[in-house]
N, C-alpha and C. Protein backbone atom coordinates (compact mmCIF):
# COMPACT_ATOMS: atom_id res chain seq x y z
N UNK A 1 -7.03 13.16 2.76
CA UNK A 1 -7.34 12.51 1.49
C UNK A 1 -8.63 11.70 1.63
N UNK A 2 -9.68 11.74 0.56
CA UNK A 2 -10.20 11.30 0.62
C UNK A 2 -10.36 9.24 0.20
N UNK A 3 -10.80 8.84 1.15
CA UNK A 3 -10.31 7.61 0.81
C UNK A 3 -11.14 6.15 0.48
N UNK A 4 -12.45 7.33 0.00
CA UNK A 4 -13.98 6.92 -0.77
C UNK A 4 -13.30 6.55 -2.45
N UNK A 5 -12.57 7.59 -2.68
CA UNK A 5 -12.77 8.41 -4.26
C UNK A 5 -11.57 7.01 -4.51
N UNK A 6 -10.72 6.83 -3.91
CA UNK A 6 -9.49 5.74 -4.08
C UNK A 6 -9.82 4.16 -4.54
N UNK A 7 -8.86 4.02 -5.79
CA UNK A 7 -9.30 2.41 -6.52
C UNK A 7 -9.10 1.22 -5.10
N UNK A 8 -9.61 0.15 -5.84
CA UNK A 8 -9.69 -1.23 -4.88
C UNK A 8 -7.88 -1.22 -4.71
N UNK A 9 -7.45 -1.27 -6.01
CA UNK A 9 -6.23 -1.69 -6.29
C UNK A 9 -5.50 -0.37 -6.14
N UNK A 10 -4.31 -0.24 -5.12
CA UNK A 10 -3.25 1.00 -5.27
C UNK A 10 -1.99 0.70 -5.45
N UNK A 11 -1.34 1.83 -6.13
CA UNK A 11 -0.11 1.80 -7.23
C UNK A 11 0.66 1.90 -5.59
N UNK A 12 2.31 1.79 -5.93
CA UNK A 12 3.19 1.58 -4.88
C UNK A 12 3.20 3.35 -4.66
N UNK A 13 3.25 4.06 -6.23
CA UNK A 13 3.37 5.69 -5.63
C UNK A 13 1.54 6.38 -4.75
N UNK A 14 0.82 5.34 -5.02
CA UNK A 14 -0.16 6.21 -4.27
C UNK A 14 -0.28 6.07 -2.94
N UNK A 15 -0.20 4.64 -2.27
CA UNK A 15 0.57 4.18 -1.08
C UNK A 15 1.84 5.16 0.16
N UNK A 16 2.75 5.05 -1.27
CA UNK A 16 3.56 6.15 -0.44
C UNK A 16 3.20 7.56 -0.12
N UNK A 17 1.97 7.71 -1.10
CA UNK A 17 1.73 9.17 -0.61
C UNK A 17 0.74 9.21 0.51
N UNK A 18 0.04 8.10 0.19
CA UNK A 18 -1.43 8.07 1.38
C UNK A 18 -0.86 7.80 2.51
N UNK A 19 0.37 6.95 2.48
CA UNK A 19 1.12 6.71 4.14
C UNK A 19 2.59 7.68 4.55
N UNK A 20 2.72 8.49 3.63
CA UNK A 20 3.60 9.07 3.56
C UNK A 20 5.24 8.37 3.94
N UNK A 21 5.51 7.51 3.45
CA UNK A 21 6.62 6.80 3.36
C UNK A 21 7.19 6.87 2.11
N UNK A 22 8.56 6.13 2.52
CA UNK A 22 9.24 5.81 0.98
C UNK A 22 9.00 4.33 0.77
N UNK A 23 9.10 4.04 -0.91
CA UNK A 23 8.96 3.00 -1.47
C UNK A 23 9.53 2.13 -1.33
N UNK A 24 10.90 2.36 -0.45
CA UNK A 24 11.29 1.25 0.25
C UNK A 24 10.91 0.49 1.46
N UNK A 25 10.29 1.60 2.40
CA UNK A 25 9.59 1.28 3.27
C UNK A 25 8.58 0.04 2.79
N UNK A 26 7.95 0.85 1.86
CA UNK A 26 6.83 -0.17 1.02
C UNK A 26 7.22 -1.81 0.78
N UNK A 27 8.47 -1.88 0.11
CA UNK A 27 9.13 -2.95 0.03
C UNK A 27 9.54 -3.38 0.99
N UNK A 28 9.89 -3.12 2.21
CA UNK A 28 10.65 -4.08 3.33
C UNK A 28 8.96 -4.26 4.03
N UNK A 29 8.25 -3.62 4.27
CA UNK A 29 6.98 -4.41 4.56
C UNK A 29 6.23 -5.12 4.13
N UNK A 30 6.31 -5.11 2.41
CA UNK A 30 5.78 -6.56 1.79
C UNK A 30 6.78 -7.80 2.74
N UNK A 31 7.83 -7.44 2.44
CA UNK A 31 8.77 -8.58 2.62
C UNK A 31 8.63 -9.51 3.99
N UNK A 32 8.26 -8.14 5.15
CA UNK A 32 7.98 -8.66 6.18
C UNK A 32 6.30 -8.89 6.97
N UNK A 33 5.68 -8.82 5.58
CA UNK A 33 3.73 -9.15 5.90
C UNK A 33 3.58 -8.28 6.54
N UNK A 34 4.02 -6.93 6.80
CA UNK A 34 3.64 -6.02 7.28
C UNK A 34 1.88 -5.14 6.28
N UNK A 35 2.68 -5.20 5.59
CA UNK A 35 1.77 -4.83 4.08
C UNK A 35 1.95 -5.58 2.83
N UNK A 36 1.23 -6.68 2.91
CA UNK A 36 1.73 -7.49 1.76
C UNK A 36 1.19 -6.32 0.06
N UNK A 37 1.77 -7.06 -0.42
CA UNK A 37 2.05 -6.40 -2.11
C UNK A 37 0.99 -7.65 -3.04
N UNK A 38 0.66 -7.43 -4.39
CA UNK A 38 0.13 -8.04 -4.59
C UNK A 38 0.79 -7.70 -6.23
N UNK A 39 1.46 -8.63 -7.08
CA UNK A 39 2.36 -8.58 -7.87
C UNK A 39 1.44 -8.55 -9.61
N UNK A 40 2.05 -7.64 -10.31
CA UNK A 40 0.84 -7.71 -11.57
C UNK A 40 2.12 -7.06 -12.26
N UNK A 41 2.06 -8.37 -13.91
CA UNK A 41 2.51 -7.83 -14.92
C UNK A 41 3.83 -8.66 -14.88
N UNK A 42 4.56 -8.04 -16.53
CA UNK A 42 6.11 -9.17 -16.92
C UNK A 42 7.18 -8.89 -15.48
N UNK A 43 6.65 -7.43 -15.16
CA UNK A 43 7.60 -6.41 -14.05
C UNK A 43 7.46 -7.11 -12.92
N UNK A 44 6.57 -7.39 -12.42
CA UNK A 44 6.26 -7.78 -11.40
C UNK A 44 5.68 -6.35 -10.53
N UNK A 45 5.56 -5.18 -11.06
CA UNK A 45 4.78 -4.19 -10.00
C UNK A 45 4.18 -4.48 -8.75
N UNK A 46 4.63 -3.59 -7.93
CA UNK A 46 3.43 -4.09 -6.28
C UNK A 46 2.66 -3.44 -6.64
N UNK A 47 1.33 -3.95 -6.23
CA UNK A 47 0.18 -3.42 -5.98
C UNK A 47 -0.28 -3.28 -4.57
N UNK A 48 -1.18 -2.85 -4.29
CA UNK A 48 -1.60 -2.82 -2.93
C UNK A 48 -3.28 -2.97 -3.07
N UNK A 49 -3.81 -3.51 -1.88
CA UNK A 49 -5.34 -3.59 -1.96
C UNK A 49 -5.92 -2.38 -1.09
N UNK A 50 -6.89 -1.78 -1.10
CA UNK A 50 -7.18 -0.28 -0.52
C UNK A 50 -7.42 -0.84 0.84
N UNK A 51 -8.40 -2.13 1.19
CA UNK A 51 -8.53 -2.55 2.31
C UNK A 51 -7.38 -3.08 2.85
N UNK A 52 -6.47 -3.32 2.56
CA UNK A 52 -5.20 -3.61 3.90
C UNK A 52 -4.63 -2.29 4.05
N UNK A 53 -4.20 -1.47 3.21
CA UNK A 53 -3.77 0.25 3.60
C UNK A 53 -4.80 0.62 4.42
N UNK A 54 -5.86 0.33 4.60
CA UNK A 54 -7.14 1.50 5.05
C UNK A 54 -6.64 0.49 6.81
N UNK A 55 -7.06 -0.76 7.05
CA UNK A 55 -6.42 -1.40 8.35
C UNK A 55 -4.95 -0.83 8.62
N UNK A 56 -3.87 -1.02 7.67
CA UNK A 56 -2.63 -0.38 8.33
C UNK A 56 -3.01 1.09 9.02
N UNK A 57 -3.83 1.55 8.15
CA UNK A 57 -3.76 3.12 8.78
C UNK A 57 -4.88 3.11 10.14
N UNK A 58 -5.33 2.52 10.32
CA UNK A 58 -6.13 2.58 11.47
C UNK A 58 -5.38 2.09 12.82
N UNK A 59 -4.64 1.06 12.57
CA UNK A 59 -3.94 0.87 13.48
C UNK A 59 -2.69 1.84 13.76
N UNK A 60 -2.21 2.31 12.91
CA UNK A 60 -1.50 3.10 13.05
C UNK A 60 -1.61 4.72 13.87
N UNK A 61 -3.31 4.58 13.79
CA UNK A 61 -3.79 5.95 14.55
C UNK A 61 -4.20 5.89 15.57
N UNK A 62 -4.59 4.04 15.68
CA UNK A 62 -4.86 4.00 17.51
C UNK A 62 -3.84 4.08 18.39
């Protein structure tokens, strides 16, 4: 994936696809600052910032 073309801000389903996890995963790592979330709206939606996914994934490949 290209990961030029990708917003500042990512949805919880684009996350799971770029890290290939489930959305729970997603959620127990906000919880534990693994990948913090960044909350928008009445919902409270996670968001994600492209620069902390782009560090998770680097570390994840060293």
């Amino acid at each position: 994936m290209d990961t030029k073309s990708l917003p500042d801000i990512l949805t919880l389903r684009q996350v799971c696809d770029l890290l290939n996890v489930h959305p729970n995963t997603l959620r127990q790592w906000d919880a534990k600052g693994i990948l913090p979330a960044i909350r928008f709206g009445a919902r409270k939606d996670r968001r994600y910032k492209k620069q902390d996914v782009l560090k998770l994934l680097e570390r994840k490949g060293a």
